[in-house]
N, C-alpha and C. Protein backbone atom coordinates (compact mmCIF):
# COMPACT_ATOMS: atom_id res chain seq x y z
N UNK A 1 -28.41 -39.63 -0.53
CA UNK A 1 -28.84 -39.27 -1.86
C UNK A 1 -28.08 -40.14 -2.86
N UNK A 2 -28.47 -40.77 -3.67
CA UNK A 2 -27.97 -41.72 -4.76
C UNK A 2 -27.74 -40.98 -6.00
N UNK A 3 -26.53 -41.02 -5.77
CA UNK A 3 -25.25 -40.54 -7.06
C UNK A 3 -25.36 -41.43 -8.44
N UNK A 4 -25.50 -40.89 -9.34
CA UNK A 4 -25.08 -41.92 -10.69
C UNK A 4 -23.53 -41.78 -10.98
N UNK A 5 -22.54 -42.29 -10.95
CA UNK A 5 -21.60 -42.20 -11.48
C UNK A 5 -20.53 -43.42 -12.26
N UNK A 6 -20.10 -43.23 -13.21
CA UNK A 6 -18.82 -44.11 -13.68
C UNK A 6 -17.91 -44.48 -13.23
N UNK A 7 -18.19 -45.40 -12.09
CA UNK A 7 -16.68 -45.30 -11.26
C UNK A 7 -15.69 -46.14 -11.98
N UNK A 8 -15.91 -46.73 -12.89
CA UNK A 8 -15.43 -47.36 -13.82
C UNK A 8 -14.14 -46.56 -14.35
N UNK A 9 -14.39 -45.72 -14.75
CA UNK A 9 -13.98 -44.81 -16.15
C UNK A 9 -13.38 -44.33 -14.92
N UNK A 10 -13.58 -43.58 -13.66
CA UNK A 10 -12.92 -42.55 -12.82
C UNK A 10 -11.64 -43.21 -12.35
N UNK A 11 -12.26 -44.80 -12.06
CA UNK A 11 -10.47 -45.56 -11.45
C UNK A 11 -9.52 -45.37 -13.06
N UNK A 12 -10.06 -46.13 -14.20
CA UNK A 12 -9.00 -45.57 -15.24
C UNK A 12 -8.45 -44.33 -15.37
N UNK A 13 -9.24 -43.40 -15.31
CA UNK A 13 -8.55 -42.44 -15.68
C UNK A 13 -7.60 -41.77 -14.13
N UNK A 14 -7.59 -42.59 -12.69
CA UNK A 14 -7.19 -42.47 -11.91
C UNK A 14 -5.72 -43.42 -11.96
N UNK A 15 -5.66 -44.32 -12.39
CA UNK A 15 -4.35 -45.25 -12.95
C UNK A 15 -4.01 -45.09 -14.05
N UNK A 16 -4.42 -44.38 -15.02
CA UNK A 16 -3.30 -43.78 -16.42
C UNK A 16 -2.27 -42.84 -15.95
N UNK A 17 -3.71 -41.77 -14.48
CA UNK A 17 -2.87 -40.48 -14.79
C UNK A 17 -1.52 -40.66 -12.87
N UNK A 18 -1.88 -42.40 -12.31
CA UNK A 18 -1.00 -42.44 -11.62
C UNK A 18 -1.09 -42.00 -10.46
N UNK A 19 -2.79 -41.48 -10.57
CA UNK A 19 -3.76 -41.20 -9.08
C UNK A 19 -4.26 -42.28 -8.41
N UNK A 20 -5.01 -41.87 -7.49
CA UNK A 20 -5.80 -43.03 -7.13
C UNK A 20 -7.14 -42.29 -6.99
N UNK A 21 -7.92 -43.60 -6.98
CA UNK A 21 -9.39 -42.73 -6.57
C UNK A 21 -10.20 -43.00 -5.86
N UNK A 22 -10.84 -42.15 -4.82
CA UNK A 22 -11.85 -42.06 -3.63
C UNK A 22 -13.00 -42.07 -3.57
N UNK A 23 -13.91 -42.66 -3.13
CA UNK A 23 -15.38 -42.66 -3.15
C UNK A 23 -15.91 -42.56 -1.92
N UNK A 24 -16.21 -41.29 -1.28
CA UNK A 24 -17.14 -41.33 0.13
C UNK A 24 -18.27 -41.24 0.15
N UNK A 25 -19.00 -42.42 0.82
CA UNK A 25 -20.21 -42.31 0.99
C UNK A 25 -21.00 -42.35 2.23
N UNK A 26 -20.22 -41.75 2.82
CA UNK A 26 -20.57 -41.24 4.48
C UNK A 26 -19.31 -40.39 4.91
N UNK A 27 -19.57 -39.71 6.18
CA UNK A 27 -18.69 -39.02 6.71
C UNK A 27 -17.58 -39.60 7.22
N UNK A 28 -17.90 -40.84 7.79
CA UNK A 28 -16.90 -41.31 8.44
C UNK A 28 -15.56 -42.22 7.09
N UNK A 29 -16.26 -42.53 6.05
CA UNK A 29 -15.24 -42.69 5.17
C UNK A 29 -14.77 -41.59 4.40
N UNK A 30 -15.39 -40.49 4.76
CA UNK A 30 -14.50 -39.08 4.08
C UNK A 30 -13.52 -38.54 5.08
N UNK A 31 -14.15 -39.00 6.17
CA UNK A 31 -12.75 -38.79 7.20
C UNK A 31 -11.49 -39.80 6.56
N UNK A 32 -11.93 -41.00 6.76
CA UNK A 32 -10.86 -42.22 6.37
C UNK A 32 -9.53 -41.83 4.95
N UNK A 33 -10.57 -41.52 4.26
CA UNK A 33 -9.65 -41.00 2.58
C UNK A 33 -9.19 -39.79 3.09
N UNK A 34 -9.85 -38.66 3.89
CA UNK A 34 -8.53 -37.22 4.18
C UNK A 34 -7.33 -37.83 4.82
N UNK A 35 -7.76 -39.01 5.80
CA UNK A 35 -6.46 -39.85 6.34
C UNK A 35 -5.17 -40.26 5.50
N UNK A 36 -6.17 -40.57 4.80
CA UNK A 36 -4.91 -42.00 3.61
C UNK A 36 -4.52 -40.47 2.39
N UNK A 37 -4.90 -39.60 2.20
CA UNK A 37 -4.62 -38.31 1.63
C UNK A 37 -3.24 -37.66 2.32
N UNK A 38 -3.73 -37.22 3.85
CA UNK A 38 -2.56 -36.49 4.31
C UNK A 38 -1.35 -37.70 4.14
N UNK A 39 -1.64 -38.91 4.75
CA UNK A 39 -0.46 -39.86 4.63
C UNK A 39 0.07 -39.80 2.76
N UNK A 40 -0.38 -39.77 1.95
CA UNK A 40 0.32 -39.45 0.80
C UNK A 40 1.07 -38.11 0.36
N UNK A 41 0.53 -36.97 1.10
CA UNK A 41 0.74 -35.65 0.83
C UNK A 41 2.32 -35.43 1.15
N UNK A 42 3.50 -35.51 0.20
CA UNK A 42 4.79 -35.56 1.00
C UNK A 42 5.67 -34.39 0.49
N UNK A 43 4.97 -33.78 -0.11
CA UNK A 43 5.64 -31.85 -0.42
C UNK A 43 5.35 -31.16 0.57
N UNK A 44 6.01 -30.02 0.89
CA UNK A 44 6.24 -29.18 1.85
C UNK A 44 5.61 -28.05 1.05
N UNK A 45 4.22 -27.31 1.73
CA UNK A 45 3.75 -26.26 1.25
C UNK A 45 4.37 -24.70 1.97
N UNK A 46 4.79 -23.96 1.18
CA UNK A 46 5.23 -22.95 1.81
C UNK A 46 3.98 -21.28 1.83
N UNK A 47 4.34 -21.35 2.83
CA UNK A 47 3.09 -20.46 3.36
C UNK A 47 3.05 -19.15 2.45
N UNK A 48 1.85 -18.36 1.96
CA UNK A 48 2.23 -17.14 1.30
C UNK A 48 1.97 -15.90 2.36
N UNK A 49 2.76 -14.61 2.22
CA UNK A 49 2.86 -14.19 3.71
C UNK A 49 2.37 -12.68 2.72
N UNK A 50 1.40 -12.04 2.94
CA UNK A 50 1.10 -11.15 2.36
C UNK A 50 1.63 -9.50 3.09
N UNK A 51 1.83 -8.70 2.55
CA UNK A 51 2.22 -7.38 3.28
C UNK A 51 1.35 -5.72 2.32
N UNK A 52 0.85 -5.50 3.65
CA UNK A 52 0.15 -4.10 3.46
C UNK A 52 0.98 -2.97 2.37
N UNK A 53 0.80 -2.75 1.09
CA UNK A 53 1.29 -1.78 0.80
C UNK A 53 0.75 -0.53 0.69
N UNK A 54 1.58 0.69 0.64
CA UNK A 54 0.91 2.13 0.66
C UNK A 54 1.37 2.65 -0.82
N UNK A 55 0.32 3.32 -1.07
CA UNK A 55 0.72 4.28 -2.16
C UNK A 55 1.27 5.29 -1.87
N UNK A 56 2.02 5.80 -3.16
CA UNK A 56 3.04 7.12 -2.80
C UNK A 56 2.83 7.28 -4.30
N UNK A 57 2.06 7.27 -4.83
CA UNK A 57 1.72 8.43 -6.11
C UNK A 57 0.95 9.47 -5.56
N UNK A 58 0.12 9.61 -4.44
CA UNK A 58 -0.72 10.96 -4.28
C UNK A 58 -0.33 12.04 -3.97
N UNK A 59 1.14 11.84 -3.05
CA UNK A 59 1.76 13.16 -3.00
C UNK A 59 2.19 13.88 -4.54
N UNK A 60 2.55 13.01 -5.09
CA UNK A 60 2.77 13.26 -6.93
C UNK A 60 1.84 13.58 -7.41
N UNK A 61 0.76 13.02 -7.20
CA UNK A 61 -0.23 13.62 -8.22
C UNK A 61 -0.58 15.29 -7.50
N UNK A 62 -0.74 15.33 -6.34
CA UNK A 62 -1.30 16.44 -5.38
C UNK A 62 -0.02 17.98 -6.25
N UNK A 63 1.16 17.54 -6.41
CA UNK A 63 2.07 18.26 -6.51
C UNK A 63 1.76 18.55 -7.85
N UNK A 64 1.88 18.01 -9.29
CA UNK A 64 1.42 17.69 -10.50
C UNK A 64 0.13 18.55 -10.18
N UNK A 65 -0.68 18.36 -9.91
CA UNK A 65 -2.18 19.33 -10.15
C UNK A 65 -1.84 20.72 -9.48
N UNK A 66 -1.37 20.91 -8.21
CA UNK A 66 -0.74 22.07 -7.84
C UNK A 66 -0.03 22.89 -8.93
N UNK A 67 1.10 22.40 -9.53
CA UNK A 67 1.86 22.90 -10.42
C UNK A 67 1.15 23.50 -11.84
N UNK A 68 0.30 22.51 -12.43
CA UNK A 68 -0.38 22.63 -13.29
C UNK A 68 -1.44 24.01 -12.80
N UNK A 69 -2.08 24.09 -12.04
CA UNK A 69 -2.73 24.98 -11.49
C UNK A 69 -1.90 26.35 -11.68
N UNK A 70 -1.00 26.31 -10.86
CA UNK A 70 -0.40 27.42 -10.89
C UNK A 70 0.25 28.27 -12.66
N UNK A 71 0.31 27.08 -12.86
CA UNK A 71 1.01 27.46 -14.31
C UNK A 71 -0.38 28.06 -15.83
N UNK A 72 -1.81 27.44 -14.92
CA UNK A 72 -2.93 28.21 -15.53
C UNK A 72 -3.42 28.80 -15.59
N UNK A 73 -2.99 29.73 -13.93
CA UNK A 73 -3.32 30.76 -13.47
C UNK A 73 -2.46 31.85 -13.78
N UNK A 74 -1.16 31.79 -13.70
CA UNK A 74 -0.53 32.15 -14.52
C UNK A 74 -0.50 32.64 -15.43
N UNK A 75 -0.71 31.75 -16.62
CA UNK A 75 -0.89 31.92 -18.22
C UNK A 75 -1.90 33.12 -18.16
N UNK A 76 -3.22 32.34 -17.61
CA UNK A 76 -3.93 33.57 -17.52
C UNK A 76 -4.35 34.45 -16.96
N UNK A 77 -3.57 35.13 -16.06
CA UNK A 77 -3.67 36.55 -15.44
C UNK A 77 -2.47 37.41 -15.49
N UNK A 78 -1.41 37.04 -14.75
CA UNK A 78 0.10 38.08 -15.24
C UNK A 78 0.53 37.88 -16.14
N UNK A 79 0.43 36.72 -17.12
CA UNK A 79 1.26 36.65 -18.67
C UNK A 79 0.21 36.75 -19.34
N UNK A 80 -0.83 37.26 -19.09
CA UNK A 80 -1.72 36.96 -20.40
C UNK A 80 -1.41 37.62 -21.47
N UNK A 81 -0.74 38.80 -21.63
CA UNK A 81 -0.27 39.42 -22.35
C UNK A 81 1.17 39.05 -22.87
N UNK A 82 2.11 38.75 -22.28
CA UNK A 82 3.17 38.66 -22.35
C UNK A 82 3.68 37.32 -23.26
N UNK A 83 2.77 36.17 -23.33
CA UNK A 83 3.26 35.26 -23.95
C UNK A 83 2.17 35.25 -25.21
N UNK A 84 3.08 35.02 -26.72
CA UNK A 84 1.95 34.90 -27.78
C UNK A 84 2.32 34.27 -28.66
């Protein structure tokens, strides 16, 4: 499929910013540039290691609505009188 592009403008702005720039136009030269890529790649990526967390607000909330409960039932049946 025939690309229109500026490759013009893409190498400049690939040597201002101190890049270089790639053009594949088959597989086997997109293999070639991941080549000449990893051979430039010289930072060490450090892996991100994710971990399962659990919640521990539901026993809180479970306790909190319990409490609240009790304290409405409360209000209104043995104190209903008693508090005014």
């Amino acid at each position: 499929m025939k690309v229109d592009i500026d490759e013009g403008t893409l190498n400049k702005i690939a040597t201002i910013t101190g890049g270089k720039y790639f053009r594949a136009t088959n597989n086997s030269a997109l293999k070639d540039i991941y080549e000449q890529i990893d051979k430039l790649e010289k930072a060490k990526i450090d892996v991100t290691q994710y971990r399962k967390k659990t919640e521990r607000f539901l026993p809180f909330a479970i306790i909190a609505l319990a409490l609240l409960s009790l304290e409405f039932l409360t209000r209104h049946t043995l104190l209903k009188g008693a508090i005014t």
